[in-house]
C-alpha atoms as a PDB file:
ATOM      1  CA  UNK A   1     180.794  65.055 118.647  1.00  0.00           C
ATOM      2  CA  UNK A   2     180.022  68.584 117.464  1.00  0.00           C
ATOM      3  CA  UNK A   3     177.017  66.751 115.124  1.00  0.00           C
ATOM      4  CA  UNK A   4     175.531  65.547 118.490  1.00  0.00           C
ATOM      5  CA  UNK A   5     175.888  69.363 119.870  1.00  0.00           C
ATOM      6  CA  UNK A   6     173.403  69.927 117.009  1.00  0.00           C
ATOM      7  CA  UNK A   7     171.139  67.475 117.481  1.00  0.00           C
ATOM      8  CA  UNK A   8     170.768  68.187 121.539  1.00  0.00           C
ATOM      9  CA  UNK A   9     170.538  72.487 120.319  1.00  0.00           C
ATOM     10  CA  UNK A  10     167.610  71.535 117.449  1.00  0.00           C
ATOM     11  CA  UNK A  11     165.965  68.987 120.117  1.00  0.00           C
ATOM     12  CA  UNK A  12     165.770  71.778 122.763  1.00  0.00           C
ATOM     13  CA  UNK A  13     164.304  74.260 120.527  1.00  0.00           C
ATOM     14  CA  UNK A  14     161.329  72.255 119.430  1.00  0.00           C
ATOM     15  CA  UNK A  15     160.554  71.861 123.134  1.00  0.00           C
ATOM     16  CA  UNK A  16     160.620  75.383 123.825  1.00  0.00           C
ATOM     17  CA  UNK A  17     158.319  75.964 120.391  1.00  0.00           C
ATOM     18  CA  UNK A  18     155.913  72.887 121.353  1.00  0.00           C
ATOM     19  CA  UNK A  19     155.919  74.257 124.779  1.00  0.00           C
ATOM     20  CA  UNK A  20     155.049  77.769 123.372  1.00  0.00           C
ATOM     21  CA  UNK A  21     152.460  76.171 121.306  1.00  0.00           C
ATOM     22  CA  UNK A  22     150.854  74.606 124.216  1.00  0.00           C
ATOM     23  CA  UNK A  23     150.507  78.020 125.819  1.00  0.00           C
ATOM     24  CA  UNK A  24     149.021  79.389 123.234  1.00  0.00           C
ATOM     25  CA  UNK A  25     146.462  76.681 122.959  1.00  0.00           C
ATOM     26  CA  UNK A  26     145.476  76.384 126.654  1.00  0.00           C
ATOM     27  CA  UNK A  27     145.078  80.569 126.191  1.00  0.00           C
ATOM     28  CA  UNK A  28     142.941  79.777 123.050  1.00  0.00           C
ATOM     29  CA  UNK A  29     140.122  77.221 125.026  1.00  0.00           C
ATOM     30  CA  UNK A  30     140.292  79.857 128.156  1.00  0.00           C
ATOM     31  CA  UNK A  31     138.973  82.624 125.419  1.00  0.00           C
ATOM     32  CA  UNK A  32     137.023  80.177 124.091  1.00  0.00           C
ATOM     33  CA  UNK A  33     135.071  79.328 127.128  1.00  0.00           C
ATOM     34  CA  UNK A  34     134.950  82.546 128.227  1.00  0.00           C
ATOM     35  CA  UNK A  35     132.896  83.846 125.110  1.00  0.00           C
ATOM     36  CA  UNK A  36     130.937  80.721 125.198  1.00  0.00           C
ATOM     37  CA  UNK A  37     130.358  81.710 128.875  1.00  0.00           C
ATOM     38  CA  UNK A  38     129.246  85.401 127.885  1.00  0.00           C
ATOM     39  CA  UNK A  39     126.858  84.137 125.396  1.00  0.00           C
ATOM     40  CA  UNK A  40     125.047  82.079 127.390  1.00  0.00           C
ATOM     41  CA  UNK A  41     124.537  84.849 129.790  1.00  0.00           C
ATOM     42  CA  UNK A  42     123.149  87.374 127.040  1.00  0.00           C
ATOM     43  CA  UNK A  43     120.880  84.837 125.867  1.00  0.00           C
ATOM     44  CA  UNK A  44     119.706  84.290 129.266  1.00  0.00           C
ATOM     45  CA  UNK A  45     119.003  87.741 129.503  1.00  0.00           C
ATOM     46  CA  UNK A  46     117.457  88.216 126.100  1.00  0.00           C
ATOM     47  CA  UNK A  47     115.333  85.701 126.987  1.00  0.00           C
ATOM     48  CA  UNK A  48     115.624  83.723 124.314  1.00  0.00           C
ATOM     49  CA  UNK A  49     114.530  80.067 123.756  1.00  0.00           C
ATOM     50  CA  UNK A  50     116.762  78.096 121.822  1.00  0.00           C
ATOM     51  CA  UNK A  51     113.874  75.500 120.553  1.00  0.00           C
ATOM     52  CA  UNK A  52     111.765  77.206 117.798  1.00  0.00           C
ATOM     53  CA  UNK A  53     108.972  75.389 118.335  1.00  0.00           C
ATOM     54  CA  UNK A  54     108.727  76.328 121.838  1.00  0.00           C
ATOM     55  CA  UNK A  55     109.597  80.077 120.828  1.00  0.00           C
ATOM     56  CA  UNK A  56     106.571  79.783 118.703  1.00  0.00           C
ATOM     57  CA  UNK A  57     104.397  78.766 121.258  1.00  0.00           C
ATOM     58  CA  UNK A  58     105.357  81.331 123.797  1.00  0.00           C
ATOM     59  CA  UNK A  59     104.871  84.211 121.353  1.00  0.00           C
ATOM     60  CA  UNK A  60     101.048  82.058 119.552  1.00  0.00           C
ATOM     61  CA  UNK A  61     100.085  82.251 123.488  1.00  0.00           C
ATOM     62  CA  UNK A  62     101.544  85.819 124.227  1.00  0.00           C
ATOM     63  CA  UNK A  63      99.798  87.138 121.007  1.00  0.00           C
ATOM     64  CA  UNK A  64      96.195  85.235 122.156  1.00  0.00           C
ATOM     65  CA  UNK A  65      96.287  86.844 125.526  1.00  0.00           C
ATOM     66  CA  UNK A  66      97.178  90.161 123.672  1.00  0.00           C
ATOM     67  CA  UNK A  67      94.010  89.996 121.450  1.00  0.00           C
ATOM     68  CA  UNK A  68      91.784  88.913 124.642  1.00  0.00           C
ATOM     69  CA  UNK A  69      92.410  92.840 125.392  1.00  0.00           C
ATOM     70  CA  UNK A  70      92.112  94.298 122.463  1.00  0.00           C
ATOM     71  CA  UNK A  71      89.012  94.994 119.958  1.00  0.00           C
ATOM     72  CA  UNK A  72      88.952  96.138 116.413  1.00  0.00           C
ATOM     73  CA  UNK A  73      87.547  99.338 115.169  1.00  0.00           C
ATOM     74  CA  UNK A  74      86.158  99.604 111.671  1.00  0.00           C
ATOM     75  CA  UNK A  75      84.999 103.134 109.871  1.00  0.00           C
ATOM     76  CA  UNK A  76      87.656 105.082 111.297  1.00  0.00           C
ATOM     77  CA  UNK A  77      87.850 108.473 109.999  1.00  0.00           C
ATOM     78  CA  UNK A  78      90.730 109.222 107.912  1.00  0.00           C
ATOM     79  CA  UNK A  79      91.908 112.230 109.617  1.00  0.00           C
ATOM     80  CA  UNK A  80      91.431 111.049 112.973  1.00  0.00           C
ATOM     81  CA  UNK A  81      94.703 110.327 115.447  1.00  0.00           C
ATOM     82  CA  UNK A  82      95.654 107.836 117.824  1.00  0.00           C
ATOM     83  CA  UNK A  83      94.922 110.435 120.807  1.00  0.00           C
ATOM     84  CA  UNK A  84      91.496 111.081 119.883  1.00  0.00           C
ATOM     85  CA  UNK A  85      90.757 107.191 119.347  1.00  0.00           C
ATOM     86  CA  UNK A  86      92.617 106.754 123.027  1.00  0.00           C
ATOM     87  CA  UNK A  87      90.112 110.222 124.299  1.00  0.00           C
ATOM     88  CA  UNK A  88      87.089 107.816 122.877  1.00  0.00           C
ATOM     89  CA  UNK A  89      87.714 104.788 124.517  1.00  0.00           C
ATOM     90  CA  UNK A  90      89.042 106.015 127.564  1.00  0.00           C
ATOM     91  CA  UNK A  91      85.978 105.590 129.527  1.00  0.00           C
ATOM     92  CA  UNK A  92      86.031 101.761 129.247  1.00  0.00           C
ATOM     93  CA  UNK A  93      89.484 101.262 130.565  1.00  0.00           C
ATOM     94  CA  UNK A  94      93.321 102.206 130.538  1.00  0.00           C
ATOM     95  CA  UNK A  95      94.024 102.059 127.173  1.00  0.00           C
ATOM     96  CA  UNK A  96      97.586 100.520 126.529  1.00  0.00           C
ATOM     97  CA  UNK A  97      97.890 101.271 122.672  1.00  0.00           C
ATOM     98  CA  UNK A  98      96.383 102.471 119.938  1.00  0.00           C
ATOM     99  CA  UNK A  99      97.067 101.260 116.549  1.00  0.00           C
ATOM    100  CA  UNK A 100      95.842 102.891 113.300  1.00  0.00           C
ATOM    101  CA  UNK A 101      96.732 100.399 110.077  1.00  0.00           C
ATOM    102  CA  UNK A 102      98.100 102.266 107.254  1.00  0.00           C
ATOM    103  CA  UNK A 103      98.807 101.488 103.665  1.00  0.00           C
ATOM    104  CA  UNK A 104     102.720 101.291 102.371  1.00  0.00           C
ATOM    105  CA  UNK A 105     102.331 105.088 101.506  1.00  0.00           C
ATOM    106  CA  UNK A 106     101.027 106.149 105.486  1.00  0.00           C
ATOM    107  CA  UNK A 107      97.852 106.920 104.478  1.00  0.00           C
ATOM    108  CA  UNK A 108      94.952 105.570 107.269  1.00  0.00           C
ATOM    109  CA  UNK A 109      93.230 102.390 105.751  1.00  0.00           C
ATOM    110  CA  UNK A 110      90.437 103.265 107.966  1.00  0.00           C
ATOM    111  CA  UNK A 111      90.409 100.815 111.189  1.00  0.00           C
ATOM    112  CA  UNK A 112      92.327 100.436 113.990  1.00  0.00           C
ATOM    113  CA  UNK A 113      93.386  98.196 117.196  1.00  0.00           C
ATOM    114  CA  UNK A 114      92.673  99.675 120.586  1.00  0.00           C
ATOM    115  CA  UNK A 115      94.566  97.400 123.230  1.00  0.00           C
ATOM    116  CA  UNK A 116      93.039  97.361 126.599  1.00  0.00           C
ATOM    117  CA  UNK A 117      95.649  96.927 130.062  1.00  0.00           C
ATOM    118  CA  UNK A 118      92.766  94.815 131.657  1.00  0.00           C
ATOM    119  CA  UNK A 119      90.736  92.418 129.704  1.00  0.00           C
ATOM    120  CA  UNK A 120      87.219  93.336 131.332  1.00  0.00           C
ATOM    121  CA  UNK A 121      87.401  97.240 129.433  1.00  0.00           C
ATOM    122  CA  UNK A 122      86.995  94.939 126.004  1.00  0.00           C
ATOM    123  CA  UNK A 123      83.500  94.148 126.931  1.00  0.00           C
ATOM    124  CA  UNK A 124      83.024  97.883 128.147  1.00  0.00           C
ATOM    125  CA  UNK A 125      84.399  98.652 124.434  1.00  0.00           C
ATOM    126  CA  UNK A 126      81.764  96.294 122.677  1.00  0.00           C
ATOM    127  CA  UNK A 127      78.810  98.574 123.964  1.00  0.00           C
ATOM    128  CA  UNK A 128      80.668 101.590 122.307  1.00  0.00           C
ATOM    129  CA  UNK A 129      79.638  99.723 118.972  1.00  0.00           C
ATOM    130  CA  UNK A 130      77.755 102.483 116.706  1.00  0.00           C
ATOM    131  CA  UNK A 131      79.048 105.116 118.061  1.00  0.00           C
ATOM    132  CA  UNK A 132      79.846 107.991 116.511  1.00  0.00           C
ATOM    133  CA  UNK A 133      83.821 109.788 116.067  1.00  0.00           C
ATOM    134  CA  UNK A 134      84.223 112.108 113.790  1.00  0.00           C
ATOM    135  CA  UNK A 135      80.784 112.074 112.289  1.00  0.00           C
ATOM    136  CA  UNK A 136      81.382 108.589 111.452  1.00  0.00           C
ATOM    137  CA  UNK A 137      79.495 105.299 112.763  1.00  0.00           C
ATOM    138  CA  UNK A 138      82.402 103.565 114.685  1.00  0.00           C
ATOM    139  CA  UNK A 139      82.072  99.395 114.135  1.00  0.00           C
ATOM    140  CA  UNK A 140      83.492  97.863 117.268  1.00  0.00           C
ATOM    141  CA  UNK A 141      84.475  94.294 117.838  1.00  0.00           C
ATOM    142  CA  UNK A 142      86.544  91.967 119.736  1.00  0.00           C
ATOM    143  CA  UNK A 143      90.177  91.259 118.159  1.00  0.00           C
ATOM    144  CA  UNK A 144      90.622  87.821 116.766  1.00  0.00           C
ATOM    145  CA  UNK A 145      93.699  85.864 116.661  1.00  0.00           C
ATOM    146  CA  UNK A 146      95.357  84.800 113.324  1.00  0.00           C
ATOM    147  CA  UNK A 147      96.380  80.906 113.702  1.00  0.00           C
ATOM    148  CA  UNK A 148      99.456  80.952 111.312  1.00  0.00           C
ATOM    149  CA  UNK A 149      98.631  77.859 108.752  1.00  0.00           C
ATOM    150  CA  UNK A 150      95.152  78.505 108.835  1.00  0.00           C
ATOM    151  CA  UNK A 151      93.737  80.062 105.400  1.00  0.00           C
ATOM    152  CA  UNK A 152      89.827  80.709 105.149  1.00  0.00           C
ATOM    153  CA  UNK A 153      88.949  78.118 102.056  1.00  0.00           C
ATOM    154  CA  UNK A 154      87.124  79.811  99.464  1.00  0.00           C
ATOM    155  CA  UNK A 155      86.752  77.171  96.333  1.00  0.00           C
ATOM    156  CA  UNK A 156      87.439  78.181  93.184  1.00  0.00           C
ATOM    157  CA  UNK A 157      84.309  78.834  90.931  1.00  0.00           C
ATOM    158  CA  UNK A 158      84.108  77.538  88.130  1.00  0.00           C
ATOM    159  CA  UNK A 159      84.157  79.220  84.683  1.00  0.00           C
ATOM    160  CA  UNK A 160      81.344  78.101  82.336  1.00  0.00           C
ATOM    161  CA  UNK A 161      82.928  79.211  79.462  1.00  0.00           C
ATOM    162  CA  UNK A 162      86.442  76.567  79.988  1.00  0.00           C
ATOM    163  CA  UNK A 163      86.490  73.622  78.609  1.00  0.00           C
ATOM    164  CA  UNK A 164      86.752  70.419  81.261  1.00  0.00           C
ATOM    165  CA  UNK A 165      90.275  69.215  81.284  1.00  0.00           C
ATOM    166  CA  UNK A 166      90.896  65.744  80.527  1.00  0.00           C
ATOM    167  CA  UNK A 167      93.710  63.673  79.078  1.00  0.00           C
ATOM    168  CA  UNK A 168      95.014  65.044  75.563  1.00  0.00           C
ATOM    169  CA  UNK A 169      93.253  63.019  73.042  1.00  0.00           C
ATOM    170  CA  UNK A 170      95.356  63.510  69.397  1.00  0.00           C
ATOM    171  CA  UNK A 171      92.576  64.702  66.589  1.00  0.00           C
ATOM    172  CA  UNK A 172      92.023  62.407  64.001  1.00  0.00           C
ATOM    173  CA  UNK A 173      92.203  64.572  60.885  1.00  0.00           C
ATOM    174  CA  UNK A 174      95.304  65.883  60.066  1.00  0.00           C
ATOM    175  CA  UNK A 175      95.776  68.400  57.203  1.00  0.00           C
ATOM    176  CA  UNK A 176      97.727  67.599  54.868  1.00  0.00           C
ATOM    177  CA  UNK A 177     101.092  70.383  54.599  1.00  0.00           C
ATOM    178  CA  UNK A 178     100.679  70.639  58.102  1.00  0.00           C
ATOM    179  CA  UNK A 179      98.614  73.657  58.406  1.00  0.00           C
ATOM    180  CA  UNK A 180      97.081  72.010  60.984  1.00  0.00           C
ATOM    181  CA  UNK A 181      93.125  71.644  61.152  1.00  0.00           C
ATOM    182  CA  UNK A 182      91.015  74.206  59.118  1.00  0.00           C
ATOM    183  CA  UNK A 183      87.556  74.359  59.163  1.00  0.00           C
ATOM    184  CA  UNK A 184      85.440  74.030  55.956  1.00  0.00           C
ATOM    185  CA  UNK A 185      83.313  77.147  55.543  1.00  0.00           C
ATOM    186  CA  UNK A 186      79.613  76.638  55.572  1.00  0.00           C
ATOM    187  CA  UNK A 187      77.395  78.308  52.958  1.00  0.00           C
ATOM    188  CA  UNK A 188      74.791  80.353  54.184  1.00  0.00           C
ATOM    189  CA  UNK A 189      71.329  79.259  52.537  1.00  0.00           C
ATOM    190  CA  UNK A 190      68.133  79.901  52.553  1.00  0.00           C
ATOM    191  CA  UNK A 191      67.558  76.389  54.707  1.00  0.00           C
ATOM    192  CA  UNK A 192      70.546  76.222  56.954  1.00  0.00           C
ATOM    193  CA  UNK A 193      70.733  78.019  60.517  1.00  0.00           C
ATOM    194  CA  UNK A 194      73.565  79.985  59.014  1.00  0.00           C
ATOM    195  CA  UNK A 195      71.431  82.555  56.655  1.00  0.00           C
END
């Protein structure tokens, strides 16, 4: 009898453990679903696209219609700021940005972007072409748009002074020791092309 007590005492206690277990479990997935719930929502707020490809396309498009505002400004003076570029192109628009490209050490590389809020001021910005800022000729033109994947070709010319490349062809003299191949020397004469 009292081995059956035991048995009935050890039985009940791995209930109350599995049921413990299952508590903990079903509190587990709640969490669970609750951060997969919250991270949903943050993405839906960031915005984000889960397909790259689409992502891609979104920001190719996004960056086209940027550049459709914007033009390109060459012969910048060095010393010049983004406020005085904005003062110069001010009377063809609202200016939205001004960018002024700079090497990795922050000196000016001598152009800049001017992004336009409208896309009509970029024609208004063309006529501005020769102008002068700084005592310098400004060179305006419209921004283009890089398409990632697309390299300007330029073929490799060709050096006169390599040899074509063709299969390797084994000499047919071999020096003897191998020393390898070494050319007789020519005696300069009176009749040879060598004198």
């Amino acid at each position: 009898m009292e081995g059956d007590d035991v048995d009935m005492a050890a039985a009940e206690s791995t209930e109350a453990d599995l049921d413990d277990m299952k508590k903990r479990l079903k509190e587990m997935e709640e969490e669970a679903a609750a951060l997969r719930e919250m991270q949903a929502k943050v993405e839906k707020e960031m915005g984000s696209v889960q397909d790259p490809a689409a992502a891609a396309a979104t920001s190719q498009a996004n960056r086209e219609e940027v550049d459709s505002r914007s033009v390109f400004v060459g012969n910048v003076d060095y010393s010049c700021t983004p406020e005085e570029v904005q003062q110069h192109f001010q009377t063809c628009g609202t200016v939205n940005r001004v960018t002024i490209r700079t090497d990795k050490y922050g000196q000016p590389k001598g152009y800049a972007y001017v992004e336009f809020v409208e896309a009509e001021a970029v024609q208004e910005a063309l006529l501005l072409n020769e102008s002068e800022l700084h005592g310098r000729q400004l060179k305006v033109t419209a921004k283009r748009t890089n398409i990632p994947g697309m390299k300007q070709y330029r073929p490799r010319r060709s050096n006169p002074f390599m040899r074509p490349r063709g299969p390797f062809m084994a000499p047919y003299f071999f020096a003897p020791y191998g020393y390898g191949y070494v050319p007789r020397l020519r005696m300069a004469t009176r009749y040879s092309p060598y004198y």
